[in-house]
C-alpha atoms as a PDB file:
ATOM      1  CA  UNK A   1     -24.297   6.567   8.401  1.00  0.00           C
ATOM      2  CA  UNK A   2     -24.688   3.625  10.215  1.00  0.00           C
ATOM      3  CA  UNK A   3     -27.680   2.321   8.346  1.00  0.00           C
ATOM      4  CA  UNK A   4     -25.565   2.873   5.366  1.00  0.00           C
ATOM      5  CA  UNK A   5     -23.087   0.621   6.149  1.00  0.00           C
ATOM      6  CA  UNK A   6     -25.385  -2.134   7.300  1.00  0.00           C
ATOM      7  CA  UNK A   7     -27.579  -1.640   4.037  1.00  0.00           C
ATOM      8  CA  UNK A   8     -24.124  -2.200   2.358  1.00  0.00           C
ATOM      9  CA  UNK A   9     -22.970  -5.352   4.438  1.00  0.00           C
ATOM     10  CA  UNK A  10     -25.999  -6.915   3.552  1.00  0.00           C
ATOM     11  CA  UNK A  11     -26.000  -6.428   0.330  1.00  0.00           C
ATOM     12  CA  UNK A  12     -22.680  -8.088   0.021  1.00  0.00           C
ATOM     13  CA  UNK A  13     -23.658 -11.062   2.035  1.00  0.00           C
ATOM     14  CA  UNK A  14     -25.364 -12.735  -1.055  1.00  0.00           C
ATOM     15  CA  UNK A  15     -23.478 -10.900  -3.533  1.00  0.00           C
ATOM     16  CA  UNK A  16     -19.526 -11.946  -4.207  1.00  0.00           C
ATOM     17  CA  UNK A  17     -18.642  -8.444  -5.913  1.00  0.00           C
ATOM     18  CA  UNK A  18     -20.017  -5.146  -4.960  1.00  0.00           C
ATOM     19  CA  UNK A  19     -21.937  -3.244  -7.439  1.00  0.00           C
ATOM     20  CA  UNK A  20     -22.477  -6.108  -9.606  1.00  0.00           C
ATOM     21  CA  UNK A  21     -26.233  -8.195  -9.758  1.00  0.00           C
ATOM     22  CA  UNK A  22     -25.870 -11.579  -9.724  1.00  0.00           C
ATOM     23  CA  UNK A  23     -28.994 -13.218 -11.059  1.00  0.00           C
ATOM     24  CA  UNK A  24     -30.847 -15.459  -8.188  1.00  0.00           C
ATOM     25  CA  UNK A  25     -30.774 -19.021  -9.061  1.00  0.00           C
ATOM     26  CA  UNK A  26     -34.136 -20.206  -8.991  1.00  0.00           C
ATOM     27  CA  UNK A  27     -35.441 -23.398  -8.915  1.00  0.00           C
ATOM     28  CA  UNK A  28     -39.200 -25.585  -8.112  1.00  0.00           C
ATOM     29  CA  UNK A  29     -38.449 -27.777  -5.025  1.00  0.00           C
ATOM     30  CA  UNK A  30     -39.603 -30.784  -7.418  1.00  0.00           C
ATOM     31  CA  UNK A  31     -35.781 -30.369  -8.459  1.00  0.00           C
ATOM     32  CA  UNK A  32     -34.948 -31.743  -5.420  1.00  0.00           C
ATOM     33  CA  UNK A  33     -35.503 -35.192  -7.068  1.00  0.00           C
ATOM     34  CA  UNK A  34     -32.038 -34.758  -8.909  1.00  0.00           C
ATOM     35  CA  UNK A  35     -30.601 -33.175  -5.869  1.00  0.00           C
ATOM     36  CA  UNK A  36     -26.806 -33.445  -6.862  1.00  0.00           C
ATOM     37  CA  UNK A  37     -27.458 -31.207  -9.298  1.00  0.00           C
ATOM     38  CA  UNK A  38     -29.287 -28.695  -7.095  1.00  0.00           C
ATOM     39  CA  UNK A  39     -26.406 -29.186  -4.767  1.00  0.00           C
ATOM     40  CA  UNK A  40     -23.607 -28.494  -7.449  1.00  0.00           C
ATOM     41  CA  UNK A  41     -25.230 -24.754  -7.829  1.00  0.00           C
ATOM     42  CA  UNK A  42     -24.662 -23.922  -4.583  1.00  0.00           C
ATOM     43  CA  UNK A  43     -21.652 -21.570  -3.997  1.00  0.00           C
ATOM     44  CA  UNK A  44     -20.457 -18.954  -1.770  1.00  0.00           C
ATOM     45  CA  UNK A  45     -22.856 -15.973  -2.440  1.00  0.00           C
ATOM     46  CA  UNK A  46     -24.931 -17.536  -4.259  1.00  0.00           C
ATOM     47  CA  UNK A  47     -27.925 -19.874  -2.553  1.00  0.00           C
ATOM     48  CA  UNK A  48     -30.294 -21.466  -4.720  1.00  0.00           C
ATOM     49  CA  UNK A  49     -33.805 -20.574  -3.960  1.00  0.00           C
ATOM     50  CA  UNK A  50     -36.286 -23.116  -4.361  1.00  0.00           C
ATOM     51  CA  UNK A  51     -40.165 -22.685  -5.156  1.00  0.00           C
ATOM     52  CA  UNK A  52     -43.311 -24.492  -4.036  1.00  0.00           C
ATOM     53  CA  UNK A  53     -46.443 -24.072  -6.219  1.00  0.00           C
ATOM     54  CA  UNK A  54     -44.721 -20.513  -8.051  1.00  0.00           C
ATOM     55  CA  UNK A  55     -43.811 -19.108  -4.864  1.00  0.00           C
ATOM     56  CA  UNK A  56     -40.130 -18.544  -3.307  1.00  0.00           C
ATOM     57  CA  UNK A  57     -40.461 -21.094  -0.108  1.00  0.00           C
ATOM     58  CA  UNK A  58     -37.110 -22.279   0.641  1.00  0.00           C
ATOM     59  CA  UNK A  59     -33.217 -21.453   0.391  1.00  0.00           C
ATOM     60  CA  UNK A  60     -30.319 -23.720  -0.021  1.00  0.00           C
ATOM     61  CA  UNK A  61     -26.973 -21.687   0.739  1.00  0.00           C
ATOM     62  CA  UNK A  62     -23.483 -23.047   1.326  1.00  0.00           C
ATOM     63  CA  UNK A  63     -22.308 -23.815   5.049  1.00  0.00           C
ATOM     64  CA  UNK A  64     -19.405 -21.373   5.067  1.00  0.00           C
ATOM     65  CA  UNK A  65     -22.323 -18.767   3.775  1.00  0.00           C
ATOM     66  CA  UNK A  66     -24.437 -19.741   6.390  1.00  0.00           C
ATOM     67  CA  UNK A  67     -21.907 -19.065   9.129  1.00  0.00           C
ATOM     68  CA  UNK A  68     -21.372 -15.979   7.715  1.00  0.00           C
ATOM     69  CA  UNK A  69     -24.684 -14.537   7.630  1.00  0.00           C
ATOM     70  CA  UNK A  70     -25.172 -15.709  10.913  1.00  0.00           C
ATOM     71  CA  UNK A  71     -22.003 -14.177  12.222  1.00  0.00           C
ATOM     72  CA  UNK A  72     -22.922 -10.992  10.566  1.00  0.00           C
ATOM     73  CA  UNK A  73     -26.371 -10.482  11.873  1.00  0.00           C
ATOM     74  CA  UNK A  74     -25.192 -11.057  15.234  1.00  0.00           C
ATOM     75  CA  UNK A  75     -22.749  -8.491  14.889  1.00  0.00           C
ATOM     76  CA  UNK A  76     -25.414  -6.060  13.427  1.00  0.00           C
ATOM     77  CA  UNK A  77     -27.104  -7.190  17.122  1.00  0.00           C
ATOM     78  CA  UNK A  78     -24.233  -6.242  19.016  1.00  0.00           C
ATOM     79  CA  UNK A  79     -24.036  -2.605  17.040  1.00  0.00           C
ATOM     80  CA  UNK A  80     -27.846  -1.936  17.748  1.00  0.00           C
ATOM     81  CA  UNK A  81     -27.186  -2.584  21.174  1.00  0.00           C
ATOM     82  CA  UNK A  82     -24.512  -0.277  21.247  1.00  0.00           C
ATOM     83  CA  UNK A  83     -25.782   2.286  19.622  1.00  0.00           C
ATOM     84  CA  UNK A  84     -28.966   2.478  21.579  1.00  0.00           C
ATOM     85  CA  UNK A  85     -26.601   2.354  24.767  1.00  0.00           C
ATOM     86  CA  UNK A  86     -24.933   5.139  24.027  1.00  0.00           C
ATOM     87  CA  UNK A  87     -28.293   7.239  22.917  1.00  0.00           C
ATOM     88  CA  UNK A  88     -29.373   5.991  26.877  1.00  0.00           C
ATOM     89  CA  UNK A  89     -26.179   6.628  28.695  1.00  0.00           C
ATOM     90  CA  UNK A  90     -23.955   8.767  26.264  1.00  0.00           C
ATOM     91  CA  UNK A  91     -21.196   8.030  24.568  1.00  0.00           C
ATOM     92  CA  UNK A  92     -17.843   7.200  26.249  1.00  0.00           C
ATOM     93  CA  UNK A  93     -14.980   8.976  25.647  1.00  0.00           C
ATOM     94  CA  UNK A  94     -11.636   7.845  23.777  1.00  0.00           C
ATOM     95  CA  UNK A  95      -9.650   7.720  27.192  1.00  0.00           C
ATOM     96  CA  UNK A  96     -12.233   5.891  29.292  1.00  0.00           C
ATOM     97  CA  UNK A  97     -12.736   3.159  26.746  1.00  0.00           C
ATOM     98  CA  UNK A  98      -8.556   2.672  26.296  1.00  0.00           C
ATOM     99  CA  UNK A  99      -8.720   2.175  30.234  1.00  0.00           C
ATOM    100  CA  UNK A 100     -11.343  -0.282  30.164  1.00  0.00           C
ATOM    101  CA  UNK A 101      -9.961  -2.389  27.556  1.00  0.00           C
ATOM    102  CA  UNK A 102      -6.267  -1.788  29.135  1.00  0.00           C
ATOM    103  CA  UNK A 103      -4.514  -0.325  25.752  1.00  0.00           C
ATOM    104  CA  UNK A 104      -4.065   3.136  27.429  1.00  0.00           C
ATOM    105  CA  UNK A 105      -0.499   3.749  26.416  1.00  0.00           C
ATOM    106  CA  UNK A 106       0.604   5.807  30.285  1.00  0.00           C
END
């Protein structure tokens, strides 16, 4: 289940609507020359990939994109970690984790 979701998340991170393929924008790095125009096909979701001799070398994405992914693959981290804490230690129950982060309603 958990794989699922992250297979999902992923998927989304370079993709702005789920279930739909948007095509890669490719480009050869010698593009780079005009690079205003390499810049103005960069959007959210959409990085522009750029090749060296015929072979994918390089991404461009947007900031806010960047932030993002990064933001998500730490979080993807922090689940991993959980998860194999729990598999370890057990799992805590509902009451014991309301306690430790004080929302336990007594």
């Amino acid at each position: 289940m958990l794989r699922c979701i992250l297979r999902k998340l992923a998927y989304n991170v370079y993709s702005r609507k789920v279930g739909v393929y948007v095509m890669p924008n490719i480009k050869p790095v010698s593009d780079l020359r005009n690079y205003t125009e390499v810049l103005k096909n960069i959007t959210v979701g959409e990085p522009v990939f750029l090749t060296k001799n015929g072979r994918g070398r390089y991404a461009i994405v947007d900031i806010e994109e960047y932030e993002r992914t990064k933001t998500i693959l730490k979080l993807i981290g922090e689940i991993f970690k959980g998860e194999k804490s729990a598999q370890e230690n057990g799992w805590s129950d509902i009451d014991k984790v309301e306690k430790l982060l004080g929302a336990n309603n007594d």
